[in-house]
C-alpha atoms as a PDB file:
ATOM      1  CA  UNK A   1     -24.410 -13.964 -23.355  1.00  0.00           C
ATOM      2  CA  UNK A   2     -21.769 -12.147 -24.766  1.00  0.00           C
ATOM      3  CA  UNK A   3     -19.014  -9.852 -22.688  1.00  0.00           C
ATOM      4  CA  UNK A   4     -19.761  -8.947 -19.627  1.00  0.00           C
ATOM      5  CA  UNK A   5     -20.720  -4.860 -19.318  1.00  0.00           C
ATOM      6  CA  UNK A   6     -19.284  -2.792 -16.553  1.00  0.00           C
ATOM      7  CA  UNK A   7     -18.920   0.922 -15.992  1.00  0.00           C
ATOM      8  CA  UNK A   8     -16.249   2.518 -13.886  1.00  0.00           C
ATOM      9  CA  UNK A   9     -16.391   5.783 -13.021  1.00  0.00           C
ATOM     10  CA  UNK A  10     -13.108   7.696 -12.502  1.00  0.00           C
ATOM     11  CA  UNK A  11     -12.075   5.952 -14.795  1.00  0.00           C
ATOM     12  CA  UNK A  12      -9.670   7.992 -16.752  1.00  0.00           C
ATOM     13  CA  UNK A  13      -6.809   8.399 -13.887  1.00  0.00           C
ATOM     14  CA  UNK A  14      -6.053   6.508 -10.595  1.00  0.00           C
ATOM     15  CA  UNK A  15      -7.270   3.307  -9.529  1.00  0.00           C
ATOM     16  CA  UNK A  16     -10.307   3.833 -12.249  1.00  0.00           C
ATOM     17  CA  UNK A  17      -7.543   3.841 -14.871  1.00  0.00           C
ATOM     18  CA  UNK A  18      -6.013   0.498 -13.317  1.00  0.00           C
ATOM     19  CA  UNK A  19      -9.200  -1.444 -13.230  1.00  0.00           C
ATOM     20  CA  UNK A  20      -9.546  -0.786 -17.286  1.00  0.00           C
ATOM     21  CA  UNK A  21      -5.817  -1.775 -18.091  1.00  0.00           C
ATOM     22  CA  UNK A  22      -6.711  -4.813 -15.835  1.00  0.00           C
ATOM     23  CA  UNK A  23      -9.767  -5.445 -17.139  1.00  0.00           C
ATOM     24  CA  UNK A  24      -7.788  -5.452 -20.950  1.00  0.00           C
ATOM     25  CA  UNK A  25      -5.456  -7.798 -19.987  1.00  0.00           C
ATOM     26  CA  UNK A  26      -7.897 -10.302 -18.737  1.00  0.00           C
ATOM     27  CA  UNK A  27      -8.375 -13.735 -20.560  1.00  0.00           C
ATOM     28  CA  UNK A  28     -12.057 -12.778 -19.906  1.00  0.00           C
ATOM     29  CA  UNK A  29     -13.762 -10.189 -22.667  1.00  0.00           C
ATOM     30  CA  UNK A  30     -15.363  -7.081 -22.097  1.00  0.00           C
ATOM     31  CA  UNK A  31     -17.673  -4.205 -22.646  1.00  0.00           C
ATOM     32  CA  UNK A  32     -15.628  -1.475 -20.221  1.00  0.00           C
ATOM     33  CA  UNK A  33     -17.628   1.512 -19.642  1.00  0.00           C
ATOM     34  CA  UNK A  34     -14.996   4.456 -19.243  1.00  0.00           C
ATOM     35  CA  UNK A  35     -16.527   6.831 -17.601  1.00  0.00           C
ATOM     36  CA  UNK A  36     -14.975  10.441 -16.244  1.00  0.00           C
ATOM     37  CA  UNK A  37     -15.802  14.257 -16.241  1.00  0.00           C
ATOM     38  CA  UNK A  38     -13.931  15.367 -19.014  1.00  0.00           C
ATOM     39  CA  UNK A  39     -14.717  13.895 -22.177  1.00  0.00           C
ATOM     40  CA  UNK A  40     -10.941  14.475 -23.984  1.00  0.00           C
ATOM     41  CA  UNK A  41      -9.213  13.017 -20.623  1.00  0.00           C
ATOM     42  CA  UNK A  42     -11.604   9.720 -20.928  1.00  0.00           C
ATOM     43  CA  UNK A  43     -10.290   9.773 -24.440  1.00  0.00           C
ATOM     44  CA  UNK A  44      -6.885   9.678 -24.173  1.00  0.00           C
ATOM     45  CA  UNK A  45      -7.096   6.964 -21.403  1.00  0.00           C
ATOM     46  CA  UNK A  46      -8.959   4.770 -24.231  1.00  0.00           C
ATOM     47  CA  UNK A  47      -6.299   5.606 -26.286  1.00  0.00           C
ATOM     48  CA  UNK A  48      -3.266   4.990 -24.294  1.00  0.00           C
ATOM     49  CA  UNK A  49      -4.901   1.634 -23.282  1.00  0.00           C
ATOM     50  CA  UNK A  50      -5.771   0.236 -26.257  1.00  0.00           C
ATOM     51  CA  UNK A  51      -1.809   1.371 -27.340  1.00  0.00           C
ATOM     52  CA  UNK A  52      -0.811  -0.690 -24.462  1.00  0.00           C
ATOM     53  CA  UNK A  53      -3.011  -3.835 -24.942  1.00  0.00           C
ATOM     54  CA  UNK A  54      -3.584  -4.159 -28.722  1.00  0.00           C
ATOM     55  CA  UNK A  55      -4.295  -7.772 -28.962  1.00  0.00           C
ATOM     56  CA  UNK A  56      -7.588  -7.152 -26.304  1.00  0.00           C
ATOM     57  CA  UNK A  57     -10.538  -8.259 -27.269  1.00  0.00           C
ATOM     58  CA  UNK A  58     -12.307  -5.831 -24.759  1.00  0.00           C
ATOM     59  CA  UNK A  59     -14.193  -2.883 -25.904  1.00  0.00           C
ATOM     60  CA  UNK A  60     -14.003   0.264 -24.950  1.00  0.00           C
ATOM     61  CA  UNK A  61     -16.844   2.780 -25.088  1.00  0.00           C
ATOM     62  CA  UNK A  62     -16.246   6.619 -23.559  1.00  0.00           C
ATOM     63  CA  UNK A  63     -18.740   7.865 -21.174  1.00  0.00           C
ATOM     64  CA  UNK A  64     -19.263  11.999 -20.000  1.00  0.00           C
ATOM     65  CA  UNK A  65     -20.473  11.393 -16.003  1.00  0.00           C
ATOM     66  CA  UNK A  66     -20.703  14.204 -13.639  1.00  0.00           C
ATOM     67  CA  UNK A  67     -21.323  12.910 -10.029  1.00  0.00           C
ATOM     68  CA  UNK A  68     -22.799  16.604  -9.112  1.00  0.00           C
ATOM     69  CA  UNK A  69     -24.911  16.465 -12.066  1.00  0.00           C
ATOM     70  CA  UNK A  70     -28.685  15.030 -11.839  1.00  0.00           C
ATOM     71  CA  UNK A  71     -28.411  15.494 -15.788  1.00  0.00           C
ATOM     72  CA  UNK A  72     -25.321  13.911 -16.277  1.00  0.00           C
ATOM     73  CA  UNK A  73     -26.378  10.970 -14.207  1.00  0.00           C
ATOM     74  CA  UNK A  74     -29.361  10.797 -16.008  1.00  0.00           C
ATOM     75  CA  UNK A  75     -28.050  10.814 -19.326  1.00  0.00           C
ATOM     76  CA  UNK A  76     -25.700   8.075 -18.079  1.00  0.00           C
ATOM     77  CA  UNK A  77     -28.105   6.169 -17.817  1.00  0.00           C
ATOM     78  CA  UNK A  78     -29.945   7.039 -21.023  1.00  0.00           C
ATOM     79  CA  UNK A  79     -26.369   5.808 -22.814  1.00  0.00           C
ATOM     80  CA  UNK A  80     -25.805   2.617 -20.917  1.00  0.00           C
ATOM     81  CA  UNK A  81     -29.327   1.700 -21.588  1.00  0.00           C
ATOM     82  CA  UNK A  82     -29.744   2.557 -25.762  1.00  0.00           C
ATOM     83  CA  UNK A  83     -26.242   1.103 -25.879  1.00  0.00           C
ATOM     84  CA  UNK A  84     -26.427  -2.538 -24.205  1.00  0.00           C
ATOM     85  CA  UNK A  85     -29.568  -2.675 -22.107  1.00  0.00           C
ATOM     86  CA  UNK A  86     -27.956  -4.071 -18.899  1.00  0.00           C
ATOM     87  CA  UNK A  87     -25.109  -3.622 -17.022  1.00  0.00           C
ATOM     88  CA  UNK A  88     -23.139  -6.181 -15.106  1.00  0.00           C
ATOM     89  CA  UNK A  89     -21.287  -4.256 -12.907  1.00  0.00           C
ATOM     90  CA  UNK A  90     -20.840  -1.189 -11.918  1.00  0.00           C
ATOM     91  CA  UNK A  91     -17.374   0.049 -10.462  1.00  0.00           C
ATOM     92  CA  UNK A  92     -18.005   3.470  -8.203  1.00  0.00           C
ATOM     93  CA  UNK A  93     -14.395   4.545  -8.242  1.00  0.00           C
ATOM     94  CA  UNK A  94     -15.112   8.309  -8.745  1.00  0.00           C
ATOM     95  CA  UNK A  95     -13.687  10.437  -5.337  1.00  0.00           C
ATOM     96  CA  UNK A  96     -12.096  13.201  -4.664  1.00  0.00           C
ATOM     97  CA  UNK A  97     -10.525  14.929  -1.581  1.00  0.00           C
ATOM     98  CA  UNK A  98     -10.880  19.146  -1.398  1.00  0.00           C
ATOM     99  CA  UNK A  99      -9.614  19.202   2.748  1.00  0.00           C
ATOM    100  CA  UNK A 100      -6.995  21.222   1.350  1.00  0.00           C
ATOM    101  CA  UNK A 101      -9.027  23.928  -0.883  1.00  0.00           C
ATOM    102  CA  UNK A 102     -11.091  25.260   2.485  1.00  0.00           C
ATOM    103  CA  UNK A 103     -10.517  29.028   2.381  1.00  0.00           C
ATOM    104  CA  UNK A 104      -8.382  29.417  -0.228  1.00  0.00           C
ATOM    105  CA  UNK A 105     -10.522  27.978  -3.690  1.00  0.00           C
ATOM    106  CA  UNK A 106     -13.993  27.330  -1.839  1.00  0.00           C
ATOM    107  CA  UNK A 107     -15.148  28.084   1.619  1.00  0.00           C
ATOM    108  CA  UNK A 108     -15.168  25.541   4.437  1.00  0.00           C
ATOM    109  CA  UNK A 109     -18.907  24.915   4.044  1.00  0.00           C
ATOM    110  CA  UNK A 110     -18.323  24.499   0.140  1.00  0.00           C
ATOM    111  CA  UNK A 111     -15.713  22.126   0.770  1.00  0.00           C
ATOM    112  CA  UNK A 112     -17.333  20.296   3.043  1.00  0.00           C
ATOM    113  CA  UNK A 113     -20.644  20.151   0.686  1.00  0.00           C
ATOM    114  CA  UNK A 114     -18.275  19.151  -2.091  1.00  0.00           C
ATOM    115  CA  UNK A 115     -16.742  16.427  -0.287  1.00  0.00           C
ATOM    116  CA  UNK A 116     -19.987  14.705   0.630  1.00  0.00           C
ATOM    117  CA  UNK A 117     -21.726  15.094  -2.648  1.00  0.00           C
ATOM    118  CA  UNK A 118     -19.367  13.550  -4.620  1.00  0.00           C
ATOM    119  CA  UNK A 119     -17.898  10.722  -3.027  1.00  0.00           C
ATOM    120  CA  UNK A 120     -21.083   9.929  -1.269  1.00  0.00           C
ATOM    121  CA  UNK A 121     -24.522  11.646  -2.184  1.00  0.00           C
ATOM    122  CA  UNK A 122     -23.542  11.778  -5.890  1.00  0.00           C
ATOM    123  CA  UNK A 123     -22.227   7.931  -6.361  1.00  0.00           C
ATOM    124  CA  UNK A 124     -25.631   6.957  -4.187  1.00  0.00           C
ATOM    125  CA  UNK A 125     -27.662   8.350  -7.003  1.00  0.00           C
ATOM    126  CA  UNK A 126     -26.162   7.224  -9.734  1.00  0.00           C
ATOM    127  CA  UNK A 127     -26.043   3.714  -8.316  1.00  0.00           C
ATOM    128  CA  UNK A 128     -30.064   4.151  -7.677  1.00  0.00           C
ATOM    129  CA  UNK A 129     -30.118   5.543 -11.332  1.00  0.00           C
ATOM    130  CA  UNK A 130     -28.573   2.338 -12.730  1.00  0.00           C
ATOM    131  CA  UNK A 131     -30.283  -0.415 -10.636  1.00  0.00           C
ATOM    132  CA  UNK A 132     -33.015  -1.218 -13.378  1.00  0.00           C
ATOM    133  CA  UNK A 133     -29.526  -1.706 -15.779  1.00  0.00           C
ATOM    134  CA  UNK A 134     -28.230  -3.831 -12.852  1.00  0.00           C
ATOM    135  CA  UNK A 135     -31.185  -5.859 -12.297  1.00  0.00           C
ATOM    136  CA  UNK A 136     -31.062  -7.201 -16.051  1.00  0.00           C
ATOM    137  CA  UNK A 137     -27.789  -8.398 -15.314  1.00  0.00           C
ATOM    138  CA  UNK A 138     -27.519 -12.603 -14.384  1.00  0.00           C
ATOM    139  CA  UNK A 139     -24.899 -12.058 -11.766  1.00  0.00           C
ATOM    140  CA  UNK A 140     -24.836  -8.302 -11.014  1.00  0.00           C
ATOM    141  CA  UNK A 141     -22.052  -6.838  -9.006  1.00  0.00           C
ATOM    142  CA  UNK A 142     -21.754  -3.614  -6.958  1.00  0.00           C
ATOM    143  CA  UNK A 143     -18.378  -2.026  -6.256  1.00  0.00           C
ATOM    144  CA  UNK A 144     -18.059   1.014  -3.857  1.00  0.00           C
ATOM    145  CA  UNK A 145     -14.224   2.443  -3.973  1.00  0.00           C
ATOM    146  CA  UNK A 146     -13.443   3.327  -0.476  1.00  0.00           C
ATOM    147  CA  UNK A 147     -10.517   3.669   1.963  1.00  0.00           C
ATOM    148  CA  UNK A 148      -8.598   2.567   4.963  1.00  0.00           C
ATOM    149  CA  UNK A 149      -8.465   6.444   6.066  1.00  0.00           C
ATOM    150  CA  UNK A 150     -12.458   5.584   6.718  1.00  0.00           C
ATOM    151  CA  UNK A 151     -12.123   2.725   9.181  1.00  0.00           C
ATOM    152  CA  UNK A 152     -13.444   4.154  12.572  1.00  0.00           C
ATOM    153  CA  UNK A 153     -11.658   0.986  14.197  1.00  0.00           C
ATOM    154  CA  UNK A 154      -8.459   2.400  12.978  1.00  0.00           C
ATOM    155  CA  UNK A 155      -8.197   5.680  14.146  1.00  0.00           C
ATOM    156  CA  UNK A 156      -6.042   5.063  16.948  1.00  0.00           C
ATOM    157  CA  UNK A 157      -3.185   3.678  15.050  1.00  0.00           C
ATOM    158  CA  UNK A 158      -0.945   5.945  15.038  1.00  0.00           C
ATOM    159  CA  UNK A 159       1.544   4.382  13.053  1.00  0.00           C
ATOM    160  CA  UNK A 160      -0.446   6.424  10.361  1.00  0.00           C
ATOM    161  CA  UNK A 161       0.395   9.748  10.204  1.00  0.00           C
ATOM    162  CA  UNK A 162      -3.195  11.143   9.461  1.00  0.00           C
ATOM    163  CA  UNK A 163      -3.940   9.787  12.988  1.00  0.00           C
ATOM    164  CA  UNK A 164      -1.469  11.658  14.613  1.00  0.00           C
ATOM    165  CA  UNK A 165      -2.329  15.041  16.577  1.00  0.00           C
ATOM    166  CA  UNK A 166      -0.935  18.019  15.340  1.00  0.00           C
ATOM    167  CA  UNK A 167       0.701  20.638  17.471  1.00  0.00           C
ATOM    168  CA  UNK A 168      -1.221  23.026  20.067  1.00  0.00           C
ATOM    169  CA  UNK A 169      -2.895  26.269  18.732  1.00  0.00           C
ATOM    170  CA  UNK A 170      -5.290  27.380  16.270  1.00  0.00           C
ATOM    171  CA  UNK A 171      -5.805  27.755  13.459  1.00  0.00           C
ATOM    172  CA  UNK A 172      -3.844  24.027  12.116  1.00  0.00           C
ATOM    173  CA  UNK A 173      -1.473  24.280   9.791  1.00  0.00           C
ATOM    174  CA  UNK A 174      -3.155  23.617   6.381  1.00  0.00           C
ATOM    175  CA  UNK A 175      -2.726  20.000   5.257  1.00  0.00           C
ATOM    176  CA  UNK A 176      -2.553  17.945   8.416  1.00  0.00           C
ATOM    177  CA  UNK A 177      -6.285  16.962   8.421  1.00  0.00           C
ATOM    178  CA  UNK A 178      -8.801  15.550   5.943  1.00  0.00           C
ATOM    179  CA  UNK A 179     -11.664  15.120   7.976  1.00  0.00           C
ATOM    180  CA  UNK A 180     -13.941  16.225   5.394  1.00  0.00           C
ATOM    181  CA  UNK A 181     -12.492  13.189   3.396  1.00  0.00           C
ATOM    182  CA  UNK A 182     -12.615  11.024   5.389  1.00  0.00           C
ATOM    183  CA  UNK A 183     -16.388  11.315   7.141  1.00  0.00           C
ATOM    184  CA  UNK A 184     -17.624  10.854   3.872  1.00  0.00           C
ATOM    185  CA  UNK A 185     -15.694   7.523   3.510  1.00  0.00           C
ATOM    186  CA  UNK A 186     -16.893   6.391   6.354  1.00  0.00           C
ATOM    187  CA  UNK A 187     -20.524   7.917   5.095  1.00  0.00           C
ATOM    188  CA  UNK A 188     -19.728   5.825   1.598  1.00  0.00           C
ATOM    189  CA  UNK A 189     -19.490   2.352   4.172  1.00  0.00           C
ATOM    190  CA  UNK A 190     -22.748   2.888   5.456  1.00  0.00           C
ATOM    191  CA  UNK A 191     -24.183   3.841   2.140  1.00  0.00           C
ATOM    192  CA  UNK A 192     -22.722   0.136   0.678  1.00  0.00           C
ATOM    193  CA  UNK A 193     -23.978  -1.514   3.673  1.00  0.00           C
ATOM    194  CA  UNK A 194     -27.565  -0.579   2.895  1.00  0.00           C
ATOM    195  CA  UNK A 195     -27.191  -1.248  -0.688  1.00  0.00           C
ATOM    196  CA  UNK A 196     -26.255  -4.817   0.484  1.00  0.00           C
ATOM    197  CA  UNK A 197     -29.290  -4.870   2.350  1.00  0.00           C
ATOM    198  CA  UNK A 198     -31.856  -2.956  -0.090  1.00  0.00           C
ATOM    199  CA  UNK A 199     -30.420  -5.871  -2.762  1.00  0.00           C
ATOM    200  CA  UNK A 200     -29.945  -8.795  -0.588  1.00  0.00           C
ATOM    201  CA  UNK A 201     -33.104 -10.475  -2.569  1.00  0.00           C
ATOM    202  CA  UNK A 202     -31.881  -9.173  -5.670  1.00  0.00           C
ATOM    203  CA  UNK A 203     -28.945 -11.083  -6.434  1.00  0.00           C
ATOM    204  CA  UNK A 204     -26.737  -7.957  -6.750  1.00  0.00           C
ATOM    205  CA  UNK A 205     -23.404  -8.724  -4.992  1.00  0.00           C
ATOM    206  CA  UNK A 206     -21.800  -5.621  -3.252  1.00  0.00           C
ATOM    207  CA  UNK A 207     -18.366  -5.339  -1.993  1.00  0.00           C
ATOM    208  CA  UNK A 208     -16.765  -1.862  -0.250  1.00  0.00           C
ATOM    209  CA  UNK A 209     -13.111  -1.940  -2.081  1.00  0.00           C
ATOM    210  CA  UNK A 210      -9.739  -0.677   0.360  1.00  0.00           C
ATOM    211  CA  UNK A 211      -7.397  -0.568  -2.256  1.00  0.00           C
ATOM    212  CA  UNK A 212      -4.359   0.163   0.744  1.00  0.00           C
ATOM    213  CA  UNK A 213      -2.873   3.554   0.325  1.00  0.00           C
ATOM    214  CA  UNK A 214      -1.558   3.859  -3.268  1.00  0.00           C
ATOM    215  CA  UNK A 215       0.116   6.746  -5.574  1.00  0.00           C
ATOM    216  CA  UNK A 216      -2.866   7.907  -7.583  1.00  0.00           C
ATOM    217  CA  UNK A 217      -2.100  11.759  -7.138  1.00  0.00           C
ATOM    218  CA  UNK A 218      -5.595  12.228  -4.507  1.00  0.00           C
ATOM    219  CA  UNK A 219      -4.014  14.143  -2.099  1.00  0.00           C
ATOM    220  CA  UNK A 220      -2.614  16.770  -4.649  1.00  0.00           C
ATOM    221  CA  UNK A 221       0.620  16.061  -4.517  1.00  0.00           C
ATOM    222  CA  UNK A 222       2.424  13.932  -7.501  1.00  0.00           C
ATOM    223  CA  UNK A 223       2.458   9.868  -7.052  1.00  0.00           C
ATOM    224  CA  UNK A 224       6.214  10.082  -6.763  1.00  0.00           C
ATOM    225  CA  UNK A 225       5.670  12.471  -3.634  1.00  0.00           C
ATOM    226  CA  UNK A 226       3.256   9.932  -2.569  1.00  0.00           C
ATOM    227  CA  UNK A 227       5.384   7.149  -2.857  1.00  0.00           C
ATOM    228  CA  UNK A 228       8.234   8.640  -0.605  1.00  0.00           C
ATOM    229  CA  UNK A 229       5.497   8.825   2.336  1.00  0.00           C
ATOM    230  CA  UNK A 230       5.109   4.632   1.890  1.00  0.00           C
ATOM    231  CA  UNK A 231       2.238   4.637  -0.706  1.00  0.00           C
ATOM    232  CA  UNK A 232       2.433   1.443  -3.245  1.00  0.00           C
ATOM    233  CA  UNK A 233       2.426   1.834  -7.436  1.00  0.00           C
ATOM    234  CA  UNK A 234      -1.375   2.408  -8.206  1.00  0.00           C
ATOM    235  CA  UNK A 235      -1.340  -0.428 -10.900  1.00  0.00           C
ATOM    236  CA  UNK A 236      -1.543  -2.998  -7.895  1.00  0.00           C
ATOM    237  CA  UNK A 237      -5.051  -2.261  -7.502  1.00  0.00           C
ATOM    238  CA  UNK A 238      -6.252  -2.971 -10.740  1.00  0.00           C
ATOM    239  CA  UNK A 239      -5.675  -7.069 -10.789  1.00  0.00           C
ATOM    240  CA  UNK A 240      -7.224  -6.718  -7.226  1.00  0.00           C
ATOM    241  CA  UNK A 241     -10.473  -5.196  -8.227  1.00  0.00           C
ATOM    242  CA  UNK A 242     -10.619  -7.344 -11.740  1.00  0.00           C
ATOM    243  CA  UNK A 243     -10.605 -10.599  -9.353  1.00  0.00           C
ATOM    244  CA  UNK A 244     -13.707  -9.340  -7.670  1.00  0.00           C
ATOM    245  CA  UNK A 245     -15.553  -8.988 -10.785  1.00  0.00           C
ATOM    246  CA  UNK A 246     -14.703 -12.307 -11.901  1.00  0.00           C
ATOM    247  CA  UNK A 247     -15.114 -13.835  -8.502  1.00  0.00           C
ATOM    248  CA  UNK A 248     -12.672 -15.025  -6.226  1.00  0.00           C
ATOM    249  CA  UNK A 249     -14.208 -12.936  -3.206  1.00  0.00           C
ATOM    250  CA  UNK A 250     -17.448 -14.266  -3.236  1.00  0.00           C
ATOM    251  CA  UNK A 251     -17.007 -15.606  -0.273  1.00  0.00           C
ATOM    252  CA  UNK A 252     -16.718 -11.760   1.270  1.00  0.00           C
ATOM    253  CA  UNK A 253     -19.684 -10.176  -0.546  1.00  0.00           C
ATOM    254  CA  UNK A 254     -21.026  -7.521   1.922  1.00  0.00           C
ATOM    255  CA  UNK A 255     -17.676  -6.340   3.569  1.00  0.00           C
ATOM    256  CA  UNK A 256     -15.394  -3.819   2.737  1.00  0.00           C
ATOM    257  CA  UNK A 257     -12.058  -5.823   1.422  1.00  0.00           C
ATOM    258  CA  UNK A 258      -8.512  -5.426   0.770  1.00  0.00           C
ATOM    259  CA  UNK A 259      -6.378  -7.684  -1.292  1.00  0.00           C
ATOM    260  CA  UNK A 260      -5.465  -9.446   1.781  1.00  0.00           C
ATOM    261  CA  UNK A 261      -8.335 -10.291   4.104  1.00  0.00           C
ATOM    262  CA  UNK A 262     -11.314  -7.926   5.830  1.00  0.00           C
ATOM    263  CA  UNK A 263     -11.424  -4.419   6.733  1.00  0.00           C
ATOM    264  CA  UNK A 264     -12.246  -3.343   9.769  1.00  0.00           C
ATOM    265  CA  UNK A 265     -15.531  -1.131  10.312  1.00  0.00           C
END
């Protein structure tokens, strides 16, 4: 059969970056798929990686993937296809948060529009363009990145401070909020729910992935400003997400999972 073939996208920073050093350092061989936006950035990821795990007997091949592009998305899946023919699993990692950029970089509506097409509208189709890669697979698996920020059960915990009210008066101050964010989380659970039902006859097993709330640089500030505010080293999420794909939460296939136990809806 040969190694297994998975795509990540995101997957030149962040948690994306994780999965691939984890995926490297596997006893377990494979075909990684690094995808990202910027070709040089995917680059130097491959680079640094393969510096770091010499001895791996993974491969890794560079992929250009635009979320907001139909083109992009379709030539992803020209790539994928002329390169291996299948693909085993496929790792939507690619998000971003823009709460912060209404009225000053984009308007509101942009943001907003933003938000939603790439962390939810844009990783919907390119999952839909890569099913018939998928579907060739003998045990496909379906990852969706998302977040605790997007439980609805959770919003009253306001041991979190993105829960917490901010003070009277109008307009907010700027970063206190990232509804936009987080709606399209939430949006990204329902869109994994139905891709566990569309597939349930498939074979494809899908998982939602709540990595906990780690320093990956998201929010726009740097992971060492994260990490004051309680947020755990990013590379924790990488061993996490390589024991799904070589299946030790089988058991939890249709639920969105942390490394400990179920999420709440």
């Amino acid at each position: 059969m040969g190694p297994k073939i998975v795509l990540i996208t995101g997957a030149n920073t962040g948690i994306g970056f994780q999965v691939v050093r984890a995926l490297c350092n596997s006893e377990q061989t494979y075909s990684i798929i690094v995808g990202g936006r910027s070709p040089a950035k995917v680059q130097n990821a491959i680079s640094a990686i393969q510096s770091e795990f010499p001895k791996s007997q993974s491969q890794l091949v560079p992929l250009q993937i635009d979320l907001e592009s139909d083109d992009s998305i379709k030539r992803a899946y020209e790539d994928i296809n002329a390169k291996f023919g299948r693909l085993d699993a496929l790792v939507n990692n690619a998000g971003a948060l823009f709460d912060a950029q209404a009225n000053t970089t984009m308007t509101e509506r942009q943001m907003w529009a933003k938000t939603w097409d790439v962390n939810v509208t844009g990783t919907h189709l390119l999952t839909s363009a890569l099913m018939p890669l998928l579907l060739r697979s003998s045990d496909p698996r379906l990852l969706f990145i998302t977040s605790g920020a997007a439980r609805l059960a959770g919003t009253d915990d306001l041991r979190l401070p993105i829960n917490r009210s901010p003070p009277a008066g109008w307009p907010k101050p700027a970063g206190m909020t990232a509804t936009a964010y987080r709606s399209a989380k939430t949006g990204l659970n329902m869109v994994l729910r139905e891709w566990g039902r569309i597939l349930k006859n498939d074979g494809v097993k899908v998982w939602g992935i709540s990595p906990g709330f780690l320093a990956t640089g998201l929010v726009g500030t740097t992971p060492d400003e994260m990490k004051k505010n309680g947020a755990e080293d990013a590379d924790v999420a990488g061993p996490f997400i390589r024991s799904v794909l070589e299946g030790t939460r089988d058991g939890d296939v249709g639920r969105v999972i942390r490394r400990e136990g179920l999420q709440e809806w």
